[in-house]
Protein backbone atom coordinates (compact mmCIF):
# COMPACT_ATOMS: atom_id res chain seq x y z
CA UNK A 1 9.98 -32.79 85.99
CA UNK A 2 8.83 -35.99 85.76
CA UNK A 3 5.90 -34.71 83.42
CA UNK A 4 8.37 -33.24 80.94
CA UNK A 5 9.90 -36.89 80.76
CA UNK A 6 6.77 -38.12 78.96
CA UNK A 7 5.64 -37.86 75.85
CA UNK A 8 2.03 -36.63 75.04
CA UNK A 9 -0.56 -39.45 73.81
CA UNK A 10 -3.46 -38.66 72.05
CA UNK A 11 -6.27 -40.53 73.00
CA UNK A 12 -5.49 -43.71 71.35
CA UNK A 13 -2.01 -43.97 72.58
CA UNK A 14 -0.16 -42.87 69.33
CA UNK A 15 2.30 -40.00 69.65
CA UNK A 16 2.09 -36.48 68.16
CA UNK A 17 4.05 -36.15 65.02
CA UNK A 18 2.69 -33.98 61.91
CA UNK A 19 3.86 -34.03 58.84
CA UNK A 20 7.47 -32.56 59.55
CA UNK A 21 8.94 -36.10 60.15
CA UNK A 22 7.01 -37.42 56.44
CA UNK A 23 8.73 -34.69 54.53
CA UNK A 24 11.89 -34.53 56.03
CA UNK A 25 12.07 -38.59 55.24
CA UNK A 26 10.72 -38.09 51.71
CA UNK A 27 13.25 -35.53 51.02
CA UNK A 28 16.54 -37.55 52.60
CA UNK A 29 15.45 -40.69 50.48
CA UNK A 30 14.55 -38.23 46.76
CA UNK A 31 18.46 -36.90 47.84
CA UNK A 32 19.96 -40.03 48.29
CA UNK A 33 18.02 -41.53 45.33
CA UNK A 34 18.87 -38.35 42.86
CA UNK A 35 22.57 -38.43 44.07
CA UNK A 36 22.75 -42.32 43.26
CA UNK A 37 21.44 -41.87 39.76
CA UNK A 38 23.81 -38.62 39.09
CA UNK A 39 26.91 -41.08 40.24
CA UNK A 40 25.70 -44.19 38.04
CA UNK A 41 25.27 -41.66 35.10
CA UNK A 42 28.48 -40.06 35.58
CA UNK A 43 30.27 -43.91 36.33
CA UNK A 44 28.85 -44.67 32.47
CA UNK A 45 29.44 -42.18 30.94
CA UNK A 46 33.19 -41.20 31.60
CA UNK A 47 34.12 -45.07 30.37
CA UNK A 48 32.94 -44.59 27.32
CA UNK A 49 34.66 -42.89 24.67
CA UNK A 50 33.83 -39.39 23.67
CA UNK A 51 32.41 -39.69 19.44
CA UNK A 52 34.35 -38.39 17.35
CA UNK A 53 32.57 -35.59 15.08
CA UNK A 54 31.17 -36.56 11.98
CA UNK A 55 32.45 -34.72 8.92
CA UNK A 56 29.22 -31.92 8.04
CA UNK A 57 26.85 -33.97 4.83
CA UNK A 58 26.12 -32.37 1.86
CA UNK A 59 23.12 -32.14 2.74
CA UNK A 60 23.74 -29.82 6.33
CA UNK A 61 26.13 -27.97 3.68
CA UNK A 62 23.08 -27.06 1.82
CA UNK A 63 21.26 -25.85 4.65
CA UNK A 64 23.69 -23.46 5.86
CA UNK A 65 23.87 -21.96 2.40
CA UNK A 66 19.56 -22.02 2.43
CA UNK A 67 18.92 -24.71 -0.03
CA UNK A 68 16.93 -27.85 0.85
CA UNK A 69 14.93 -29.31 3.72
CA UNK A 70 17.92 -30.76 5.37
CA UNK A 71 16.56 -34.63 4.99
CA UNK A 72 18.14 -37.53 3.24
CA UNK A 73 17.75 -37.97 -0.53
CA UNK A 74 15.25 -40.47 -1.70
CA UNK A 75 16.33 -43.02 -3.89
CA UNK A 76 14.92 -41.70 -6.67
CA UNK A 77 16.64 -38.13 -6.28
CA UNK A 78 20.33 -39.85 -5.68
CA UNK A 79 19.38 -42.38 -9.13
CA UNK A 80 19.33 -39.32 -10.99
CA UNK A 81 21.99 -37.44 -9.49
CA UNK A 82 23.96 -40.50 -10.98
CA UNK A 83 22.10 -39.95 -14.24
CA UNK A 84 21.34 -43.18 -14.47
CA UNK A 85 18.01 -43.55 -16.90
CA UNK A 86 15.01 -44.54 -14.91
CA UNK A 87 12.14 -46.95 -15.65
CA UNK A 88 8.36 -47.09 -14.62
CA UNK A 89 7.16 -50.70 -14.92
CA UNK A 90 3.36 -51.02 -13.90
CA UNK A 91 2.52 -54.27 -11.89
CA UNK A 92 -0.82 -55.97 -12.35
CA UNK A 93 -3.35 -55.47 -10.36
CA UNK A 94 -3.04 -57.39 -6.61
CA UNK A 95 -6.18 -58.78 -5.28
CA UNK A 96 -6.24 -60.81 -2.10
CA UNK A 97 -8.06 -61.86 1.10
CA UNK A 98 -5.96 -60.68 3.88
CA UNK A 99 -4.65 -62.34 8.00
CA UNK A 100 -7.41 -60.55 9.62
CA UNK A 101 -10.61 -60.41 9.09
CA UNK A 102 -10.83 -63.19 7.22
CA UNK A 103 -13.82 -61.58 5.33
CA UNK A 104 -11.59 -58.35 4.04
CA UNK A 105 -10.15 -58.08 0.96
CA UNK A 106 -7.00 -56.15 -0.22
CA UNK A 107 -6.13 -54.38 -3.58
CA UNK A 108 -2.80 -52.53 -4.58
CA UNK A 109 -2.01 -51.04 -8.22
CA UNK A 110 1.20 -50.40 -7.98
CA UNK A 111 4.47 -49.33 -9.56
CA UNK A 112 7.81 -50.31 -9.53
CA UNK A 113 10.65 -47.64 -10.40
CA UNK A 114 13.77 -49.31 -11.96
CA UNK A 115 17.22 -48.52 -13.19
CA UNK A 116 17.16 -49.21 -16.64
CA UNK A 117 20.63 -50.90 -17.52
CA UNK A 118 19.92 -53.45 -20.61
CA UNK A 119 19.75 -56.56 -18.95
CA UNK A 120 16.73 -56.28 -16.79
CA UNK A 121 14.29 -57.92 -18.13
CA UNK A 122 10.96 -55.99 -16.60
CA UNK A 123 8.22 -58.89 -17.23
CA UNK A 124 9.88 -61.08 -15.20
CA UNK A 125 10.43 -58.95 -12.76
CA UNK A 126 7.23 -57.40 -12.36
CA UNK A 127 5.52 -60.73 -11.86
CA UNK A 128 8.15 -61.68 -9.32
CA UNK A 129 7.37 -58.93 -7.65
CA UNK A 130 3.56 -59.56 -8.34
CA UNK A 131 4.15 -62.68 -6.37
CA UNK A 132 5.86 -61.39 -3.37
CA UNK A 133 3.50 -58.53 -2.95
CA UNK A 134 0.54 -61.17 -2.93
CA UNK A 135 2.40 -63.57 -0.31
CA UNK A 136 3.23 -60.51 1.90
CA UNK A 137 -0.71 -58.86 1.45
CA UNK A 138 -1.83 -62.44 3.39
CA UNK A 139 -0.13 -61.99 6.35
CA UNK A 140 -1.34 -58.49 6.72
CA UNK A 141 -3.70 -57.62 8.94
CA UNK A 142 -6.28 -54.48 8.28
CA UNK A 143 -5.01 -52.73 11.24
CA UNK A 144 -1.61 -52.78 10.39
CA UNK A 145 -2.67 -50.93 7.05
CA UNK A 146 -4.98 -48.54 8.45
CA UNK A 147 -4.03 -44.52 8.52
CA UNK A 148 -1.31 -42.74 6.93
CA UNK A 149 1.48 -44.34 8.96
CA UNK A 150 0.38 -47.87 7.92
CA UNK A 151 0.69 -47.08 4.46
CA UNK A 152 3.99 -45.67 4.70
CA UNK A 153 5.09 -48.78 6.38
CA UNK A 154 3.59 -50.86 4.46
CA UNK A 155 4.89 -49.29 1.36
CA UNK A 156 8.25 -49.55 3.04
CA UNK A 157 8.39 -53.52 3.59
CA UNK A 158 6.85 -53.97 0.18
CA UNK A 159 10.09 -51.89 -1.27
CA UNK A 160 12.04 -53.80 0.76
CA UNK A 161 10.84 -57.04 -0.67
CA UNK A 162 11.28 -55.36 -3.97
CA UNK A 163 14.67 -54.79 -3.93
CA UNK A 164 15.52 -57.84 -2.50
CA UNK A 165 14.27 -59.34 -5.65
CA UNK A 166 17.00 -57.17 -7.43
CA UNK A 167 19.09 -54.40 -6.93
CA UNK A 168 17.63 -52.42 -9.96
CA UNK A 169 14.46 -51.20 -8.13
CA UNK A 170 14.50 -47.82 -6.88
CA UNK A 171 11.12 -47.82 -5.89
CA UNK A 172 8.15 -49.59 -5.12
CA UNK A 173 4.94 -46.49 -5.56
CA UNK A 174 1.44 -47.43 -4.76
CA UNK A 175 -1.15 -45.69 -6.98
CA UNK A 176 -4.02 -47.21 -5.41
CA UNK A 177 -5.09 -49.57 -2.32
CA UNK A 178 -8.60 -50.36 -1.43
CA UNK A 179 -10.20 -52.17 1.51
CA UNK A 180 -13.48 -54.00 1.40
């Protein structure tokens, strides 16, 4: 009896185990850890107000009935919903060296798309514009330009610029950019 009373030792003195104890410890602590996120989640969540549902856009409206793509209007499409007359006003030609490389240069032709209402004067704004577009090309950097999504962003913060000059511009349209 007394040689049930002791446990077997392998050679080096450790015990016999397996793997059962392992996985029966990985699984308690994935259980406890799983039922501690579920409780957090569900603590969060019920203090915080259900939304309210949003009224269906004109847009979703259209969809149901099988017209359009279901995405927002551009500017330009909810200008002349409004029929208000539009403008194109060309801007010069921008040519500058850029952040980085030092050694690479930057060119935009570009267009700016403006409600016409009889006291915008376009020269003036066009070479404002002109101006902003050259400050902003400086702190670019060629990467940030580079690919299809750079030149959607980059078209983005320079119609942002744009209309913070004034609230006539619908649009700010690059024809043409070139890198060197």
């Amino acid at each position: 009896m007394a040689e049930a009373d002791i446990p077997e030792l392998d050679e080096g003195g450790k015990k016999k185990g397996g793997m059962m104890p392992t996985i029966i410890a990985v699984t308690v602590v994935t259980l406890i850890a799983a039922g501690a996120g579920s409780g957090i989640g569900m603590m969060l969540t019920s203090g915080a107000p259900a939304p309210a549902a949003p009224a269906p856009a004109p847009e979703a409206q259209a969809d149901k009935n099988g017209e359009g793509h279901g995405e927002p209007k551009s500017d330009i499409a909810a200008a002349q919903e409004g029929m208000v007359p539009l403008q194109l006003i060309e801007l010069k030609p921008v040519l500058t060296n850029i952040y980085s490389p030092e050694d690479a240069w930057l060119r935009i032709e570009a267009s700016l798309v403006v409600k016409q209402d009889g006291t915008l004067n376009g020269d003036v704004l066009a070479a404002e514009v002109e101006a902003d577009t050259l400050a902003f090309l400086r702190s670019v950097q060629l990467a940030q330009v580079e690919g299809s999504r750079g030149l959607l962003h980059l078209r983005d913060d320079l119609r942002e610029r744009a209309k913070l000059r004034s609230t006539a511009v619908v649009d700010y349209l690059i024809r043409t950019m070139v890198a060197e």
